[in-house]
C-alpha atoms as a PDB file:
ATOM      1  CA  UNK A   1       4.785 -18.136  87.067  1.00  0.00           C
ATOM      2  CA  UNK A   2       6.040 -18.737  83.566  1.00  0.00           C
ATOM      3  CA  UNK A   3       4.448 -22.403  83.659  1.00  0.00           C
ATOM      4  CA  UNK A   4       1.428 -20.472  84.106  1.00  0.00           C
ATOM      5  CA  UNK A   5       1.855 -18.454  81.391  1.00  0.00           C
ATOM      6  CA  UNK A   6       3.425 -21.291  79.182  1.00  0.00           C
ATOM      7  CA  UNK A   7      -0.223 -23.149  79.282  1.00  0.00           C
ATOM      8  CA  UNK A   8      -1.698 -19.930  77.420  1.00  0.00           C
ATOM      9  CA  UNK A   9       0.962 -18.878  75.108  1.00  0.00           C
ATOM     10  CA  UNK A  10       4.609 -19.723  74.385  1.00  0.00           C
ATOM     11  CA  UNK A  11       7.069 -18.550  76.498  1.00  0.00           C
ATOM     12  CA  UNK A  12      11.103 -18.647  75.778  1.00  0.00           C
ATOM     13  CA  UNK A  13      12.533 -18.829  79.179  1.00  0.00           C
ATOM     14  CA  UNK A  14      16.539 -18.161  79.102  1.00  0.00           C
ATOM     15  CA  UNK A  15      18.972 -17.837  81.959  1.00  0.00           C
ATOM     16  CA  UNK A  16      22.889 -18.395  82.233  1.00  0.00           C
ATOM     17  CA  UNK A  17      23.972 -21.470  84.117  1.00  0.00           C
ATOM     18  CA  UNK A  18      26.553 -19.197  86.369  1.00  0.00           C
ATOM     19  CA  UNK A  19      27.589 -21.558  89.174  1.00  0.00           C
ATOM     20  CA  UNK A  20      25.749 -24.508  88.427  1.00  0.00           C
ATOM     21  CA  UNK A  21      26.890 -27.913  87.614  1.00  0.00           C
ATOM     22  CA  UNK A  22      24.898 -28.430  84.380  1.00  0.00           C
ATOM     23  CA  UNK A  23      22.201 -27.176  82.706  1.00  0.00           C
ATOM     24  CA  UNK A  24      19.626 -30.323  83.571  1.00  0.00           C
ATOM     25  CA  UNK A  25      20.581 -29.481  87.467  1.00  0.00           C
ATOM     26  CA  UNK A  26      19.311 -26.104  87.263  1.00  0.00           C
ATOM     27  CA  UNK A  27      16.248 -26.407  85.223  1.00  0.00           C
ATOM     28  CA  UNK A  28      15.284 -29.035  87.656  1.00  0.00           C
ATOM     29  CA  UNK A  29      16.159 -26.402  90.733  1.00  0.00           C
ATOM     30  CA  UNK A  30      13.891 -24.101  88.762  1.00  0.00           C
ATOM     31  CA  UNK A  31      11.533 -26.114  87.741  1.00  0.00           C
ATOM     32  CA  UNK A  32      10.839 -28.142  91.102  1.00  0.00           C
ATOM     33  CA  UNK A  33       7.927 -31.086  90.608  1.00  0.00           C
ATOM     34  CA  UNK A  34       5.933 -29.002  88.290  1.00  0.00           C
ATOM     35  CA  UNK A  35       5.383 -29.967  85.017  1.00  0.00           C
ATOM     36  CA  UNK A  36       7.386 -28.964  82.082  1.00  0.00           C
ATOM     37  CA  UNK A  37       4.493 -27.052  80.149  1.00  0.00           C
ATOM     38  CA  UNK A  38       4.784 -27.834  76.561  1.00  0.00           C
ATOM     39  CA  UNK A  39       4.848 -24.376  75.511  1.00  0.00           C
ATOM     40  CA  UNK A  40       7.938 -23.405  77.629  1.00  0.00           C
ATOM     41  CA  UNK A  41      10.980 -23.504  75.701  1.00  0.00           C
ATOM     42  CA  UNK A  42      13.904 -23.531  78.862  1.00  0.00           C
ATOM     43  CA  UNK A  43      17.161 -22.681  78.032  1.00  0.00           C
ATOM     44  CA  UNK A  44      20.126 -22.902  79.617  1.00  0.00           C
ATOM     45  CA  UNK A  45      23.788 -20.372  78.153  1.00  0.00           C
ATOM     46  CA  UNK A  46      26.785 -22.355  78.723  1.00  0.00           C
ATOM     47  CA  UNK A  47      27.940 -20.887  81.829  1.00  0.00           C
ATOM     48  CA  UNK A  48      27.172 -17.236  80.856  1.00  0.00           C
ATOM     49  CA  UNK A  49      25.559 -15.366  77.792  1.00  0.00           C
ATOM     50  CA  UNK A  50      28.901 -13.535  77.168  1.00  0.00           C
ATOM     51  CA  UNK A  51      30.133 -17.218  75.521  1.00  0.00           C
ATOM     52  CA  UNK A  52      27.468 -16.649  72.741  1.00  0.00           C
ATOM     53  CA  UNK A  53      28.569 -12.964  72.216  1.00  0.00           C
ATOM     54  CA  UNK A  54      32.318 -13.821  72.096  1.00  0.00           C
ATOM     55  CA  UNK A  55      31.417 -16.933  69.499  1.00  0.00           C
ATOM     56  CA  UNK A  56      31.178 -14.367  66.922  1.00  0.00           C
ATOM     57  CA  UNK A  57      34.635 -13.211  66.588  1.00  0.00           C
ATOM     58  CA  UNK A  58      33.911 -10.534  63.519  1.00  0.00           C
ATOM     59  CA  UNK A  59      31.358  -8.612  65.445  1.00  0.00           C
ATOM     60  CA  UNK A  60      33.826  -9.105  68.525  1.00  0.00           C
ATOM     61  CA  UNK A  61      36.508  -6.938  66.258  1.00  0.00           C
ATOM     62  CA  UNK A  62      34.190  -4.508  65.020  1.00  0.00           C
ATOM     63  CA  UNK A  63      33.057  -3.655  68.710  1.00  0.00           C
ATOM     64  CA  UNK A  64      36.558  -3.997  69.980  1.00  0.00           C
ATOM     65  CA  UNK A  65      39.139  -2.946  67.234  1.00  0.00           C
ATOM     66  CA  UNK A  66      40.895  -5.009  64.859  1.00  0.00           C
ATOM     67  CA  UNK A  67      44.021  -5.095  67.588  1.00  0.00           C
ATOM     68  CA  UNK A  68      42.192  -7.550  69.453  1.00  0.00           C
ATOM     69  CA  UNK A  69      43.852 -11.274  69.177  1.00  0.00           C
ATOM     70  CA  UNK A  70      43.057 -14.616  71.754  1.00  0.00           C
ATOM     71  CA  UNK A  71      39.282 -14.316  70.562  1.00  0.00           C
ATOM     72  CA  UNK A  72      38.092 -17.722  72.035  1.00  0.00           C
ATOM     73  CA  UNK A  73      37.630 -20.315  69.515  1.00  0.00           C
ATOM     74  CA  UNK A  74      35.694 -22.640  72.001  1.00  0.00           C
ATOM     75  CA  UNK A  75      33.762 -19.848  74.418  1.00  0.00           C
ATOM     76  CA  UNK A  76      31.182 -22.782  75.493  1.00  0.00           C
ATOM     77  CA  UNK A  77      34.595 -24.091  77.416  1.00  0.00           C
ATOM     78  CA  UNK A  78      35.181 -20.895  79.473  1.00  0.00           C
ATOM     79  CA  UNK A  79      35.191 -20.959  82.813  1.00  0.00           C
ATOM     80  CA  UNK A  80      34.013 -17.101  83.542  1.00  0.00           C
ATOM     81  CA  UNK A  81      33.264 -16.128  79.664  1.00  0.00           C
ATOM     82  CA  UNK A  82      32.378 -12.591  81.351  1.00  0.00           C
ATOM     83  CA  UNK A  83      35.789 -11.926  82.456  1.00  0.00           C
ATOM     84  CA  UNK A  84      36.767 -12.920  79.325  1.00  0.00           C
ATOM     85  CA  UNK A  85      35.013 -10.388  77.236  1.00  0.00           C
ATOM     86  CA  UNK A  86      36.000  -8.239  79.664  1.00  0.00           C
ATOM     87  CA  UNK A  87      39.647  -8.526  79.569  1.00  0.00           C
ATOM     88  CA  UNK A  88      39.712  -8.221  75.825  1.00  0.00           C
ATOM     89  CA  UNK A  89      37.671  -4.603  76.795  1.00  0.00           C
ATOM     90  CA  UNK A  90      40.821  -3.230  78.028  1.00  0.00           C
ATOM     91  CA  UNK A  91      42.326  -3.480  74.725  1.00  0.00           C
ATOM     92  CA  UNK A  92      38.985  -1.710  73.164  1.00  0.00           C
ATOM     93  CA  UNK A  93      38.750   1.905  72.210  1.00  0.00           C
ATOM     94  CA  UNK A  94      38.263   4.475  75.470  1.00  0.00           C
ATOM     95  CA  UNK A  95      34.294   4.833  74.713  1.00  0.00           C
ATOM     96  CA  UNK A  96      33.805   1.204  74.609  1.00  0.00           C
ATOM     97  CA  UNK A  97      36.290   0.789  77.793  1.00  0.00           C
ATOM     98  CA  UNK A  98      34.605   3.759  79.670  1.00  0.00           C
ATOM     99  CA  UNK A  99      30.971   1.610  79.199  1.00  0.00           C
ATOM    100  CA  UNK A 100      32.260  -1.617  80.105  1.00  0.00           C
ATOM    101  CA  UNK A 101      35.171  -2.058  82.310  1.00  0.00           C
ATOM    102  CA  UNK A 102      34.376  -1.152  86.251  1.00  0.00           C
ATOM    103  CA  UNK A 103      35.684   2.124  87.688  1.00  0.00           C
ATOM    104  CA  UNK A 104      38.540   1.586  89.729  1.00  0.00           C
ATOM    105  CA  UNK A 105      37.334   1.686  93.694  1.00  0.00           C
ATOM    106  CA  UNK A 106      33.678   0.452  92.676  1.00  0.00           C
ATOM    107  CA  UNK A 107      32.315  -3.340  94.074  1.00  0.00           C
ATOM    108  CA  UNK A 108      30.507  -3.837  90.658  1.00  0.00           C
ATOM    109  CA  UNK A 109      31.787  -6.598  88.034  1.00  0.00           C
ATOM    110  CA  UNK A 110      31.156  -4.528  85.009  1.00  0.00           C
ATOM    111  CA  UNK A 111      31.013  -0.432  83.865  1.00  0.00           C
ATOM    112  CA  UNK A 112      27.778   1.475  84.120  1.00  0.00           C
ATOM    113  CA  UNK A 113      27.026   1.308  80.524  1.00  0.00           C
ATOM    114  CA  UNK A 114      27.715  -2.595  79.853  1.00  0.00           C
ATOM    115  CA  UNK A 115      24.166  -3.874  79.284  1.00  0.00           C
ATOM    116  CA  UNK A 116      22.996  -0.714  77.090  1.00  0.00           C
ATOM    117  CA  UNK A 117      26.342  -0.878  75.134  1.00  0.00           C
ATOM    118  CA  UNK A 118      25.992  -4.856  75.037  1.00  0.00           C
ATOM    119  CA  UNK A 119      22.312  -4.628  73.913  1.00  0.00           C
ATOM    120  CA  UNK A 120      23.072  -2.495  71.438  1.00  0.00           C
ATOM    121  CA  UNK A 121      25.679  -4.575  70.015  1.00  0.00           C
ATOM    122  CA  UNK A 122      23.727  -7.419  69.716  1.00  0.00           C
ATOM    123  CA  UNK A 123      20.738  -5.811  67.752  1.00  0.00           C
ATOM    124  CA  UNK A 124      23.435  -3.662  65.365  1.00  0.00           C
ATOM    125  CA  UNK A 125      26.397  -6.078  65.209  1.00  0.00           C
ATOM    126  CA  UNK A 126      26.593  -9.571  66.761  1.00  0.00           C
ATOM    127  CA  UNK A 127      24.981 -12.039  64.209  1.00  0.00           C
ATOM    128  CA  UNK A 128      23.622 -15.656  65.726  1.00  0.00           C
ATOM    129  CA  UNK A 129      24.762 -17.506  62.480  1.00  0.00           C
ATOM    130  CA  UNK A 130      28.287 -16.817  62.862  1.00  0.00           C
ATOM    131  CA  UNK A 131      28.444 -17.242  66.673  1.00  0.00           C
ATOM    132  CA  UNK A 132      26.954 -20.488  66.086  1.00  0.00           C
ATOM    133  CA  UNK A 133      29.877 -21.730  64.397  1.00  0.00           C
ATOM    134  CA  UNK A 134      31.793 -21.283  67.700  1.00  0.00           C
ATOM    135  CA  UNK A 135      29.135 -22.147  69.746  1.00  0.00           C
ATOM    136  CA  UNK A 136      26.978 -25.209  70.388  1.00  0.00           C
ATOM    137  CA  UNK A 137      25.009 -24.398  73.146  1.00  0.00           C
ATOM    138  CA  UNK A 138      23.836 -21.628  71.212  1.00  0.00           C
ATOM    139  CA  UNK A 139      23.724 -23.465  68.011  1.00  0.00           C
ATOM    140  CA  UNK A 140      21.436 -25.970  69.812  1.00  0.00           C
ATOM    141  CA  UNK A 141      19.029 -22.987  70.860  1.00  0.00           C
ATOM    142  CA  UNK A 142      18.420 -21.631  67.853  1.00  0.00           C
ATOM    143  CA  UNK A 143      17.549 -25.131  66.678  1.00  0.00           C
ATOM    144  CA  UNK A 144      14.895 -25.605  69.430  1.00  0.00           C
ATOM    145  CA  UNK A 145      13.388 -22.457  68.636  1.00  0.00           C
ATOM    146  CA  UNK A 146      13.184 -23.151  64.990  1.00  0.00           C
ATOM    147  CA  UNK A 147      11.401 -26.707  65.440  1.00  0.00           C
ATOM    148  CA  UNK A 148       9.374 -24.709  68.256  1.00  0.00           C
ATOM    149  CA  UNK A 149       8.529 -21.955  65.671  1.00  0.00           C
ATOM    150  CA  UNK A 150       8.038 -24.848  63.053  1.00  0.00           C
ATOM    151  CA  UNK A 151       5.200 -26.469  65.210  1.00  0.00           C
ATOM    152  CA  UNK A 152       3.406 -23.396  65.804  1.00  0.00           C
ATOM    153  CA  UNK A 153       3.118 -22.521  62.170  1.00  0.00           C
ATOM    154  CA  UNK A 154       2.103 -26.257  61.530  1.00  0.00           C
ATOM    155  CA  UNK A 155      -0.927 -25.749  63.971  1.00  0.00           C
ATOM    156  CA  UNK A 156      -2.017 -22.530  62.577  1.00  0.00           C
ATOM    157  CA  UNK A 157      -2.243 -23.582  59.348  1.00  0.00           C
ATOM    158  CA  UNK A 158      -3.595 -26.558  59.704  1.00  0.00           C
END
């Protein structure tokens, strides 16, 4: 479906590598024989997302407290970056806790409110520069995207 897509208009297809190997293993499970539309930018998070949030360590205090030490400096390297971000939650303030850590008895991995508090974080708080310092899976992203952007500019104007 989003080759289809990609032959009409860009598309930015991201997804967390999780279990897999490496990132060329699963875009080639996803991707299967078809072609690799030029328009399809495919991107693989080092292991999960939550490595790019924890990168930025200042936005990781402000939504956490200022009590919070053993901020990754390498969260690309984590094993389960998730757990990660939530351990450090247990440390965070009760609203923040209440959102994000699971309720005790419940099969779920994270609170009710993790992806609305999350999302919200990253639009008010979490900046991509300074995660990118920490971070070069995400550093390499934002590089795609800007020669990706870069090209598409080119053609329109041109």
């Amino acid at each position: 479906m989003f080759c289809r897509i990609a032959r009409r208009q860009p598309v930015l297809l991201m997804t967390d590598l999780d279990n897999c190997i490496c990132a060329p293993d699963l875009i080639a499970q996803w991707m299967g024989r078809r072609n690799h539309p030029q328009k399809l930018i495919f991107r693989v998070a080092v292991r999960e997302v939550e490595a790019w949030l924890l990168a930025d360590h200042v936005a990781m205090q402000a939504l956490f407290g200022k009590k919070i030490r053993n901020l990754p400096e390498q969260p690309d390297t984590l094993g389960d970056p998730k757990r990660t971000l939530l351990t450090l939650a247990r440390k965070a303030p009760r609203a923040i806790r209440k959102d994000l850590i699971v309720e005790q008895g419940t099969i779920a991995s994270q609170g009710i409110g993790y992806n609305v508090r999350l999302c919200a974080f990253v639009r008010e708080t979490w900046n991509p520069e300074r995660a990118t310092v920490r971070s070069d899976s995400l550093r390499r992203v934002r590089e795609r995207l800007a020669r990706f952007t870069f090209g598409l500019l080119a053609r329109i104007i041109l």
